[in-house]
PDB file of N, CA and C in Angstrom:
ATOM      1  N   UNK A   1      11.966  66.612 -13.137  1.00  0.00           N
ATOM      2  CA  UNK A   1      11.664  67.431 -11.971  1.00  0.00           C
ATOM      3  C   UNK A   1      12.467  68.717 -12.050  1.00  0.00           C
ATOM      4  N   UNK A   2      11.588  69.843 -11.989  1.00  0.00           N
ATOM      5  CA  UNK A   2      12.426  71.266 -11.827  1.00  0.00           C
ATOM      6  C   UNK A   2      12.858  71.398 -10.760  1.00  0.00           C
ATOM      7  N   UNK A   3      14.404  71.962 -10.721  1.00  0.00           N
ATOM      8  CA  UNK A   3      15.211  72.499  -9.181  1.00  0.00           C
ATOM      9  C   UNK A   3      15.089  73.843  -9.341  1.00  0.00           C
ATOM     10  N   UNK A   4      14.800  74.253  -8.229  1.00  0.00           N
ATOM     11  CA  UNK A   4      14.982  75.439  -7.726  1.00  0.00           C
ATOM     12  C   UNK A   4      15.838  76.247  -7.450  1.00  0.00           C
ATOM     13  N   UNK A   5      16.247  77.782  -8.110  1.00  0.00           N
ATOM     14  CA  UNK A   5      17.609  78.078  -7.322  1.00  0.00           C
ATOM     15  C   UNK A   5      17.074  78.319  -5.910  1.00  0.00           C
ATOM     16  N   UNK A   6      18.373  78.856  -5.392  1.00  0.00           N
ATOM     17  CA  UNK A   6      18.209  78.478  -3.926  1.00  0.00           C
ATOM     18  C   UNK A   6      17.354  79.657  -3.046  1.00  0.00           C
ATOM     19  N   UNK A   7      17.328  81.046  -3.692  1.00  0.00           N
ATOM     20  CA  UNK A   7      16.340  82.194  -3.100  1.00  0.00           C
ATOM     21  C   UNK A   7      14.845  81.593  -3.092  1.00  0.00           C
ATOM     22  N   UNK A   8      14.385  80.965  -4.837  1.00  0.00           N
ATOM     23  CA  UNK A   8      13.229  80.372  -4.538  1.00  0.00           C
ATOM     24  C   UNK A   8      13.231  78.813  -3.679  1.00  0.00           C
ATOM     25  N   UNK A   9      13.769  77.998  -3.295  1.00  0.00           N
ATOM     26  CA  UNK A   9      13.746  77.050  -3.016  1.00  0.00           C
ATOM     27  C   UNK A   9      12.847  76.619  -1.695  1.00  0.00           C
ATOM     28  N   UNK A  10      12.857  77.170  -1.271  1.00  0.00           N
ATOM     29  CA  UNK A  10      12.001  77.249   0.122  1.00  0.00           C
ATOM     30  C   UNK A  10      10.160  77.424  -0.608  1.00  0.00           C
ATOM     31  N   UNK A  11      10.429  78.605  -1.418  1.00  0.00           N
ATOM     32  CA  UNK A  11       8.989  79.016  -1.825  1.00  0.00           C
ATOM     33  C   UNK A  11       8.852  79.164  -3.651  1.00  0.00           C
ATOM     34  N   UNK A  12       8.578  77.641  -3.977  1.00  0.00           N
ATOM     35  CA  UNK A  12       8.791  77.943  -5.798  1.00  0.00           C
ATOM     36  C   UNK A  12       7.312  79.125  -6.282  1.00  0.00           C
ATOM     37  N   UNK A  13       7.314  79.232  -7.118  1.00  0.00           N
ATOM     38  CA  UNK A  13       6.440  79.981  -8.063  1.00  0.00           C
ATOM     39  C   UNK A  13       5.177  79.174  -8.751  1.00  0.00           C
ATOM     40  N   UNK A  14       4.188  79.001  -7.929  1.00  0.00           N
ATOM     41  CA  UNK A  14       3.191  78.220  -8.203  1.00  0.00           C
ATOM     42  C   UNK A  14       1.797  78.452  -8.327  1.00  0.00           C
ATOM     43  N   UNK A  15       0.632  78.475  -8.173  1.00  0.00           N
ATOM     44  CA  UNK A  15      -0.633  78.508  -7.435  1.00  0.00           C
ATOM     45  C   UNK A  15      -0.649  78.455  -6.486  1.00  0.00           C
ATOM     46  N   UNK A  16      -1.316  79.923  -5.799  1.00  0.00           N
ATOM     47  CA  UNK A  16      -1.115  80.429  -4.253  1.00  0.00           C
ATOM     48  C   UNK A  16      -2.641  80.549  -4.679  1.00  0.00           C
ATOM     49  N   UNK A  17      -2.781  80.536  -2.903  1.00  0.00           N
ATOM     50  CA  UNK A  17      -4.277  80.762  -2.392  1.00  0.00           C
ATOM     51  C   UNK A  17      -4.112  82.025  -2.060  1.00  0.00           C
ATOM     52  N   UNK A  18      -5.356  83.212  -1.646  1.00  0.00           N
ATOM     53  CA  UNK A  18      -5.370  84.120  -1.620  1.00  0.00           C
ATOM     54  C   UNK A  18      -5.063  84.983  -0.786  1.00  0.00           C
ATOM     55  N   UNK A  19      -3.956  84.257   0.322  1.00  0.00           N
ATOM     56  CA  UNK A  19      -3.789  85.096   1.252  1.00  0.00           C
ATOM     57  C   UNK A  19      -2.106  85.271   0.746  1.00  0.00           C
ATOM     58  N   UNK A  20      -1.907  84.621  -0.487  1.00  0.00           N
ATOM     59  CA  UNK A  20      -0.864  84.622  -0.497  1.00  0.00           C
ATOM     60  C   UNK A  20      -0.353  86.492  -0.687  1.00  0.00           C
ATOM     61  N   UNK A  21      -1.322  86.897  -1.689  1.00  0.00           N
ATOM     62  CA  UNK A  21      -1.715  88.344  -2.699  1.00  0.00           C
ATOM     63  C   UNK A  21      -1.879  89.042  -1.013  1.00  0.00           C
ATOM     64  N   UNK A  22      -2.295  88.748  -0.362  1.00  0.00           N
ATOM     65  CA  UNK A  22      -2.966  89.738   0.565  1.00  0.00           C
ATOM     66  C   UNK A  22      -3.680  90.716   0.066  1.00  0.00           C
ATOM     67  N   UNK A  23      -3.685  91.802   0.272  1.00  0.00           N
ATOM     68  CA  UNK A  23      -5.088  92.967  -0.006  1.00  0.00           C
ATOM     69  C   UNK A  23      -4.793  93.358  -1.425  1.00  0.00           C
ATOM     70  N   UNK A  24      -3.729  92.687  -1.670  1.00  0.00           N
ATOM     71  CA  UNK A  24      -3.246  93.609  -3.526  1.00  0.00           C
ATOM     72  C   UNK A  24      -4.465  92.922  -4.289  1.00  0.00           C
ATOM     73  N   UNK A  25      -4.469  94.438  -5.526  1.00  0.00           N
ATOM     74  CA  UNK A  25      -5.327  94.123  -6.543  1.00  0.00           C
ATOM     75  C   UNK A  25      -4.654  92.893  -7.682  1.00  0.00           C
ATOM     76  N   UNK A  26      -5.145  92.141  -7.861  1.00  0.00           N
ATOM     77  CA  UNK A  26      -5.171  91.098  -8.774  1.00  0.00           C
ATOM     78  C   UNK A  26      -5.775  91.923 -10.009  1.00  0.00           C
ATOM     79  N   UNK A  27      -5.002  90.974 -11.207  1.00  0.00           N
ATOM     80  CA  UNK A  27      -4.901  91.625 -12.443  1.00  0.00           C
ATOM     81  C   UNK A  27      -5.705  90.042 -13.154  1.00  0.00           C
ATOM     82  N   UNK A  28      -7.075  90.094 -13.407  1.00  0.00           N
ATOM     83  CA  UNK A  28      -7.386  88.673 -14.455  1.00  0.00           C
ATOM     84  C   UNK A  28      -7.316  88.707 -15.617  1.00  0.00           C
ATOM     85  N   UNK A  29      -6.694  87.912 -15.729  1.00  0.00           N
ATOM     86  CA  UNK A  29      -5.443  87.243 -17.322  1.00  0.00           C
ATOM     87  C   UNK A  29      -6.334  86.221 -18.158  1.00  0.00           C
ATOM     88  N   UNK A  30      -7.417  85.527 -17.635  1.00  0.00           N
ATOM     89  CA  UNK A  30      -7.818  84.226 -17.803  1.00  0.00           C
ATOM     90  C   UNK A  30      -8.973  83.813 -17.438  1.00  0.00           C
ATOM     91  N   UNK A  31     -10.011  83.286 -17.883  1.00  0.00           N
ATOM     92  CA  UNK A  31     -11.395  82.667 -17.750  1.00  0.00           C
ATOM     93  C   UNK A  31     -11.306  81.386 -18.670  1.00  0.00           C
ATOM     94  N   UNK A  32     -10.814  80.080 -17.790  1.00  0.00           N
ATOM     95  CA  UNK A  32     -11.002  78.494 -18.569  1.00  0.00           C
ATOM     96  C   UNK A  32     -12.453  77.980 -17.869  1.00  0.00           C
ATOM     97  N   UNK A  33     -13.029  77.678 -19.283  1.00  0.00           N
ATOM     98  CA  UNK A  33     -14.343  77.037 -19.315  1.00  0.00           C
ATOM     99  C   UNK A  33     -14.316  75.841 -19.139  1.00  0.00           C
ATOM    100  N   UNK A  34     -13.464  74.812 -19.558  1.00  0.00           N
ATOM    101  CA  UNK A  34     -13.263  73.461 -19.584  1.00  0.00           C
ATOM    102  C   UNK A  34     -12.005  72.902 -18.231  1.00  0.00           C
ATOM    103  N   UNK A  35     -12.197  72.239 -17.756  1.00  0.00           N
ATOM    104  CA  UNK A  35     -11.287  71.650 -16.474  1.00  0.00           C
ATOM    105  C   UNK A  35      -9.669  71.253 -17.199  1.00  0.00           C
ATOM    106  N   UNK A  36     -10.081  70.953 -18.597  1.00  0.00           N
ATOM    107  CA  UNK A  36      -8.793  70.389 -19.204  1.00  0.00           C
ATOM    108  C   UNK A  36      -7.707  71.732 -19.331  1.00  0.00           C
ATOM    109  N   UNK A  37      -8.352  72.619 -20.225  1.00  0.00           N
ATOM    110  CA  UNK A  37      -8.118  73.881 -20.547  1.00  0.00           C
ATOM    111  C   UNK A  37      -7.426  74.719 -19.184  1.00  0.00           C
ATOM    112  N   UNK A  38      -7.711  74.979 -18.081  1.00  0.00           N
ATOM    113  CA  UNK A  38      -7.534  75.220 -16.899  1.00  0.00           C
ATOM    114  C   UNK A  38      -6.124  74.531 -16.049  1.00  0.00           C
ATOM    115  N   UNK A  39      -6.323  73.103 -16.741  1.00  0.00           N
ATOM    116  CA  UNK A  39      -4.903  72.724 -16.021  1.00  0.00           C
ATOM    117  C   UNK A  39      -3.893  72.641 -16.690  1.00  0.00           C
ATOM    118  N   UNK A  40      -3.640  72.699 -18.096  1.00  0.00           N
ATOM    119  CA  UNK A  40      -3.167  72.961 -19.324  1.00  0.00           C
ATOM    120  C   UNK A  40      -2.372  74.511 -18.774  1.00  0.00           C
ATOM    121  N   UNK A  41      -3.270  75.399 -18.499  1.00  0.00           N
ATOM    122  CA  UNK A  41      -2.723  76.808 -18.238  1.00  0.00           C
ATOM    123  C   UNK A  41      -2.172  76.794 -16.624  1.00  0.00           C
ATOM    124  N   UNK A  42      -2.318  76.193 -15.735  1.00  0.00           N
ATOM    125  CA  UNK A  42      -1.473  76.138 -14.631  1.00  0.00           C
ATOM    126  C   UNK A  42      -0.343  75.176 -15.011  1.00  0.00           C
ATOM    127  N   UNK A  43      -0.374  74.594 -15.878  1.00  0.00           N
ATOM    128  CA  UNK A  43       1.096  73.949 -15.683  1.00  0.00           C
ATOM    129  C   UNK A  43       1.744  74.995 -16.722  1.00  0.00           C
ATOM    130  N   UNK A  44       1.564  75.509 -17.713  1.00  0.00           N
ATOM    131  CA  UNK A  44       2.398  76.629 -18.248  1.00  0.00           C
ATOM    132  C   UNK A  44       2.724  77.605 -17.675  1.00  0.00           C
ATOM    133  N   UNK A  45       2.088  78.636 -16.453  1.00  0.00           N
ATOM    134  CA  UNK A  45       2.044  79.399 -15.815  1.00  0.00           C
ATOM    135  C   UNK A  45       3.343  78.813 -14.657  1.00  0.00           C
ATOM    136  N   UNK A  46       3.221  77.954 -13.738  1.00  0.00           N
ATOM    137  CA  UNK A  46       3.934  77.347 -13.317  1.00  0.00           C
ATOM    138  C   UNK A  46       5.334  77.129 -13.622  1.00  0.00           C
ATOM    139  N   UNK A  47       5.327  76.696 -15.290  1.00  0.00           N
ATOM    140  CA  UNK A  47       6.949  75.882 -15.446  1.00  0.00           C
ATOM    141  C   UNK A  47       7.514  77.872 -15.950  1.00  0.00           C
ATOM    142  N   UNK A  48       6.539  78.762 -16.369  1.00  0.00           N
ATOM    143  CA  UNK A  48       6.547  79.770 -16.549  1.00  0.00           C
ATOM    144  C   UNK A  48       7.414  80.810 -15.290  1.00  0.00           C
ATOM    145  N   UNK A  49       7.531  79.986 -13.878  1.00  0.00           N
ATOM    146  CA  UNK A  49       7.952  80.656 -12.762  1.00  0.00           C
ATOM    147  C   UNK A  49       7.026  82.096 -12.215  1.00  0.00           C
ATOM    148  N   UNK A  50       5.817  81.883 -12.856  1.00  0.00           N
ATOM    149  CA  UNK A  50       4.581  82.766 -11.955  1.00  0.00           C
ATOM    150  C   UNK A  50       4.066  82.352 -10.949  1.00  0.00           C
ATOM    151  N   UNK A  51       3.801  83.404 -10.260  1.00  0.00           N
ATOM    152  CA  UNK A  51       2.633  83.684  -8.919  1.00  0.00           C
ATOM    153  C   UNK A  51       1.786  83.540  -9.437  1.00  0.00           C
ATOM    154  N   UNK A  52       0.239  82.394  -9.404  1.00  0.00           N
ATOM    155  CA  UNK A  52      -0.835  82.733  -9.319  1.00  0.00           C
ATOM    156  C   UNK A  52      -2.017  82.381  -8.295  1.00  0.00           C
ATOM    157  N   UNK A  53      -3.104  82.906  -9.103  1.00  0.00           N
ATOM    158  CA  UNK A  53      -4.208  82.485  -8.246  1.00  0.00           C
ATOM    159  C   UNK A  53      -5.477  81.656  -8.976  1.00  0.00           C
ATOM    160  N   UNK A  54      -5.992  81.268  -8.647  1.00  0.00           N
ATOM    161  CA  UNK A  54      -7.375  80.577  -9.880  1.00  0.00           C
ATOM    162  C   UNK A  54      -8.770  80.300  -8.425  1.00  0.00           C
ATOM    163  N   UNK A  55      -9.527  80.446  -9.237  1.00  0.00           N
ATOM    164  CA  UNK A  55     -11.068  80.852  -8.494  1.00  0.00           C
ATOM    165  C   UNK A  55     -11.706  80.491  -8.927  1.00  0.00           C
ATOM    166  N   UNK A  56     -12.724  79.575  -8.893  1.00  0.00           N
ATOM    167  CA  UNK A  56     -14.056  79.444  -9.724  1.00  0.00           C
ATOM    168  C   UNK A  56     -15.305  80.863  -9.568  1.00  0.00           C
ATOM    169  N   UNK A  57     -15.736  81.069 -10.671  1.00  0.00           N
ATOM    170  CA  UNK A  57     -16.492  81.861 -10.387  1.00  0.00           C
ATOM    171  C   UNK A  57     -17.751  81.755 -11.699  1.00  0.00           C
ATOM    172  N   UNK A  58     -18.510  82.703 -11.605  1.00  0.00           N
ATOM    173  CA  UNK A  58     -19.483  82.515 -12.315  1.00  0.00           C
ATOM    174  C   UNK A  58     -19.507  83.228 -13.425  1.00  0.00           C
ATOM    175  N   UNK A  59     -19.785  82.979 -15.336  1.00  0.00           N
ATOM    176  CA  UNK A  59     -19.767  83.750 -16.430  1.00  0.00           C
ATOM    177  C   UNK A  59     -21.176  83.333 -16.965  1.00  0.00           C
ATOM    178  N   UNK A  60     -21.680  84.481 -17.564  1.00  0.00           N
ATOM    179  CA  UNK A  60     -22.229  84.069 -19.092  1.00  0.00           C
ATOM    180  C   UNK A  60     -21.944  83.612 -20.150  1.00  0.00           C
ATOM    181  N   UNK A  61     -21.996  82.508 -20.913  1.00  0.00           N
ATOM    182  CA  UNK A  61     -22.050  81.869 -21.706  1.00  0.00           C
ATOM    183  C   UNK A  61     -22.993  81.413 -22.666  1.00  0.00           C
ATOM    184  N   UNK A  62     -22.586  81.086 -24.106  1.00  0.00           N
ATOM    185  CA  UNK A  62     -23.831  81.065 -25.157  1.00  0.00           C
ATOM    186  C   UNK A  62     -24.308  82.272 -25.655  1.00  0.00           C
ATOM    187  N   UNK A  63     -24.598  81.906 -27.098  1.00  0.00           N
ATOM    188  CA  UNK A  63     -24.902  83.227 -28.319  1.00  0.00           C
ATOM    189  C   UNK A  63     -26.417  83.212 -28.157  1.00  0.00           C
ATOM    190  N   UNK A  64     -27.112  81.865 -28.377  1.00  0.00           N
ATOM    191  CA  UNK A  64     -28.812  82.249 -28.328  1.00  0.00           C
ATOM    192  C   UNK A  64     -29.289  81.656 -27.101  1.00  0.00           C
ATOM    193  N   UNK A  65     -28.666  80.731 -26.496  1.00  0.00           N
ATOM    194  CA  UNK A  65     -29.458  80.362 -24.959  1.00  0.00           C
ATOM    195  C   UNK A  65     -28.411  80.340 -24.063  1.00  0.00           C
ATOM    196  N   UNK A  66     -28.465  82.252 -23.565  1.00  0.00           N
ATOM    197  CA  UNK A  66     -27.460  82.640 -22.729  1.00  0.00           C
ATOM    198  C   UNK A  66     -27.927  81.648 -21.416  1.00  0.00           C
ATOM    199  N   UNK A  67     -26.565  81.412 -20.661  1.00  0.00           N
ATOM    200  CA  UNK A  67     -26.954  80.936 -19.205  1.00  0.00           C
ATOM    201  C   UNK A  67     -25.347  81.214 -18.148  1.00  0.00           C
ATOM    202  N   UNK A  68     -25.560  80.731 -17.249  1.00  0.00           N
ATOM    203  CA  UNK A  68     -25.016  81.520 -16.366  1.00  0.00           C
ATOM    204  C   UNK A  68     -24.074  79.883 -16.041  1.00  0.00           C
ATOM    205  N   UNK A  69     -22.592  80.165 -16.144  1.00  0.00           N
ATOM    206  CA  UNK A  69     -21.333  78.671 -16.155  1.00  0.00           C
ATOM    207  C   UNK A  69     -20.643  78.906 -15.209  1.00  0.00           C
ATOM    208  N   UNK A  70     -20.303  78.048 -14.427  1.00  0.00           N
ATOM    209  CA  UNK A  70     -18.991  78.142 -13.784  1.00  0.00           C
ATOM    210  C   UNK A  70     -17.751  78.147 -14.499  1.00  0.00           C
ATOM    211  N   UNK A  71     -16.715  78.996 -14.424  1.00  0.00           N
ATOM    212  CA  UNK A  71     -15.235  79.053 -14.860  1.00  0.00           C
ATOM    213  C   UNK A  71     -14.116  78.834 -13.918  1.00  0.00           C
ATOM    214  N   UNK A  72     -12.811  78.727 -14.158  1.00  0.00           N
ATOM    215  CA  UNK A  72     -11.407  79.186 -13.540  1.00  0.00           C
ATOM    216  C   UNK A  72     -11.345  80.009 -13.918  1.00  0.00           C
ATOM    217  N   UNK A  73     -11.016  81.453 -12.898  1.00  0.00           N
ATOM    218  CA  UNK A  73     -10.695  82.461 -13.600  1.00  0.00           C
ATOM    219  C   UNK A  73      -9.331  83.151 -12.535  1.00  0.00           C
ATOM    220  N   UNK A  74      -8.401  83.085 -13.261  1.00  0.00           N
ATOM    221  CA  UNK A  74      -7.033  83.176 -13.238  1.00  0.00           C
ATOM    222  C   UNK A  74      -6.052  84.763 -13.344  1.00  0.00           C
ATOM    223  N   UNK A  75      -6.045  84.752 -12.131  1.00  0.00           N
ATOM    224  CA  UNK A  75      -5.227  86.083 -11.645  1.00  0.00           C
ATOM    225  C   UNK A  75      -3.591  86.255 -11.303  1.00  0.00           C
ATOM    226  N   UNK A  76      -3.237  87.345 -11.454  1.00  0.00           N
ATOM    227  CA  UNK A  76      -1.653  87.197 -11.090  1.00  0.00           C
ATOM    228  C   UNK A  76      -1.369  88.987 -10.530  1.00  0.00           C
ATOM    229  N   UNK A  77      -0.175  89.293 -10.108  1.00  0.00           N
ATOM    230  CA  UNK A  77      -0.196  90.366  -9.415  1.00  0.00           C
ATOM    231  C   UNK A  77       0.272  91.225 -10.724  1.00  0.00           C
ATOM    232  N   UNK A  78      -0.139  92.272 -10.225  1.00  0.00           N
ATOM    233  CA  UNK A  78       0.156  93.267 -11.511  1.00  0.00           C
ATOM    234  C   UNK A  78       1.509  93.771 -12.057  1.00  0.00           C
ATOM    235  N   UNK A  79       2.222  93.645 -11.095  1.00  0.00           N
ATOM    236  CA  UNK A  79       3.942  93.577 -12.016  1.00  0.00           C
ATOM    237  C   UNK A  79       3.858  92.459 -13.193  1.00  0.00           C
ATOM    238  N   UNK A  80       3.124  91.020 -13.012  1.00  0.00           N
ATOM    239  CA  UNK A  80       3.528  90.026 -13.266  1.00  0.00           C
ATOM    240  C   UNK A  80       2.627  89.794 -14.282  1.00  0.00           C
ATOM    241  N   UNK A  81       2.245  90.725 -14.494  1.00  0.00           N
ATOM    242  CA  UNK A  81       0.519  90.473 -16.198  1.00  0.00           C
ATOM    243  C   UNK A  81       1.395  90.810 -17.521  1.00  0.00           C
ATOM    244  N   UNK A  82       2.321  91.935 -17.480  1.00  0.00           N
ATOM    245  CA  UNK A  82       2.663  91.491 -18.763  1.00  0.00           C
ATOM    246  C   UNK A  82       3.326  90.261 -19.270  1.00  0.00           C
ATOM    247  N   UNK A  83       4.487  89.587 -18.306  1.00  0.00           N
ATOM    248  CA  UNK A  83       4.954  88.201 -18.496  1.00  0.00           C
ATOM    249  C   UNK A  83       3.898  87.277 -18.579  1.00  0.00           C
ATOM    250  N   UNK A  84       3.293  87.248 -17.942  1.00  0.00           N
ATOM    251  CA  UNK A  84       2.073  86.346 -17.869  1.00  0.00           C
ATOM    252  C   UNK A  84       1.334  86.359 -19.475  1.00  0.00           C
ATOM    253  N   UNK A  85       1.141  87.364 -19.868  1.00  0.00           N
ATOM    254  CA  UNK A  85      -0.163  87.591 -20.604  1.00  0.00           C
ATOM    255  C   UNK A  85       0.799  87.164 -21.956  1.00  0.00           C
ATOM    256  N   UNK A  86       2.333  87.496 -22.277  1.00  0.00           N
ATOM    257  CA  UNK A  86       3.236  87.160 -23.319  1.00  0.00           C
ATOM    258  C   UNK A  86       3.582  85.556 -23.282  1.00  0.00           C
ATOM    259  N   UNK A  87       3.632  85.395 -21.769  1.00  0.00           N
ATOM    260  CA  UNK A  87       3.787  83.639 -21.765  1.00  0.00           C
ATOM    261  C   UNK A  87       2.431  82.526 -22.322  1.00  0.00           C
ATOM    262  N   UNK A  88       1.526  83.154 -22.172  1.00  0.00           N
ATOM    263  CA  UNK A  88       0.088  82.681 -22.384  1.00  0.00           C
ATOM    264  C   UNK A  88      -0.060  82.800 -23.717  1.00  0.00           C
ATOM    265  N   UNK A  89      -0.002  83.631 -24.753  1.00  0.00           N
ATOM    266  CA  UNK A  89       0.176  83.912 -26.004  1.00  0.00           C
ATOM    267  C   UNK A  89       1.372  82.930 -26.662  1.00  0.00           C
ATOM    268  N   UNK A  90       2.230  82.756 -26.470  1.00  0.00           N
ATOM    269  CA  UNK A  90       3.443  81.857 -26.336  1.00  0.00           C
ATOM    270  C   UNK A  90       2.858  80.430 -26.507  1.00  0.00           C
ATOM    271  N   UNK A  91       1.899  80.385 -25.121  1.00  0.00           N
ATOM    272  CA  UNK A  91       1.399  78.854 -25.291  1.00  0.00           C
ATOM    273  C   UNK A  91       0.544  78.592 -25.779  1.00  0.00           C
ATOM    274  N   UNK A  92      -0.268  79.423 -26.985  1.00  0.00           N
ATOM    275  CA  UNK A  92      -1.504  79.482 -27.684  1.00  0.00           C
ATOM    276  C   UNK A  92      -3.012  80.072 -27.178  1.00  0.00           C
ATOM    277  N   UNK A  93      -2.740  80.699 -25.979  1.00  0.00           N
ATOM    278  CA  UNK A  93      -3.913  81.072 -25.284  1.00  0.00           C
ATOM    279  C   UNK A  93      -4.341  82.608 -25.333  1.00  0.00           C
ATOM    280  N   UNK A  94      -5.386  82.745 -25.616  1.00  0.00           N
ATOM    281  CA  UNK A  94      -5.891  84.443 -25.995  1.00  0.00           C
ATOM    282  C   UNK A  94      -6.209  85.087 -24.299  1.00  0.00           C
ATOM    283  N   UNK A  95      -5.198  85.564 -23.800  1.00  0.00           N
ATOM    284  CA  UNK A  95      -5.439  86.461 -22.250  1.00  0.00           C
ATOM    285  C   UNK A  95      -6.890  86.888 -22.431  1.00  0.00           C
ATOM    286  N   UNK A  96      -7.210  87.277 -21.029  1.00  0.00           N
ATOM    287  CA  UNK A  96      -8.409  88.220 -21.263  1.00  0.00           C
ATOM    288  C   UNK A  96      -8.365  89.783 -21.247  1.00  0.00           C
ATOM    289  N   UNK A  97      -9.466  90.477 -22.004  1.00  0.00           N
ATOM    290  CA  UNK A  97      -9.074  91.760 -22.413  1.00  0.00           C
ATOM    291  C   UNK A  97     -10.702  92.079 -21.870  1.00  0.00           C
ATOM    292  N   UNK A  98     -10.612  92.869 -21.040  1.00  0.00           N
ATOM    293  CA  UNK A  98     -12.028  93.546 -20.114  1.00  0.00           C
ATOM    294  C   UNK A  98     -12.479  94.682 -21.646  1.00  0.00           C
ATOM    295  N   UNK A  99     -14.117  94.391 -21.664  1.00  0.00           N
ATOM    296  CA  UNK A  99     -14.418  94.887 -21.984  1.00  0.00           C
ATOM    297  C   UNK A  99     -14.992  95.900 -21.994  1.00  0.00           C
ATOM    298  N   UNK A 100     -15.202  97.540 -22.946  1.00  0.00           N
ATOM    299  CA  UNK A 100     -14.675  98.581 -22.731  1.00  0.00           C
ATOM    300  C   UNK A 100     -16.338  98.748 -22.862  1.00  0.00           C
TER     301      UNK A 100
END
């Protein structure tokens, strides 16, 4: 079991719901396709001491019979994307990079 120092102790560094962010822009780091994959990356993110957020939402998927998937797709506040995106790399995971 992780202890907390005592500033975070009241409020550790976990998966927040979205009121946690309030009106700030969210920075997405992450699209997990698989449920395994998804909780794999909240517990790294987590023991990682990040803020996040995770959402299901909807992607395209597939090379010849495109269709339309549900994902986790995984946000953090924008101070907190480069740690994030170096911790994720760290744990074998390719961040996401918006395409241009």
């Amino acid at each position: 079991m992780r202890s907390w120092p005592a500033s975070e102790a009241e409020d550790p560094p976990v998966l927040r719901e979205p009121d946690y962010f309030e009106d700030r822009e969210l920075s997405l780091i992450y699209v997990a396709k698989k449920l395994k994959e998804a909780l794999a990356l909240e517990k790294l993110l987590t023991d990682s001491g990040l803020d996040y957020l995770v959402e299901p939402d909807r992607y395209s998927g597939g090379i010849i019979f495109r269709s339309e998937r549900i994902g986790a797709f995984f946000y953090v506040a924008p101070e907190d994307e480069e740690k994030a995106r170096t911790t994720m790399r760290s744990g074998g995971y390719k961040p996401y990079q918006a395409s241009m």
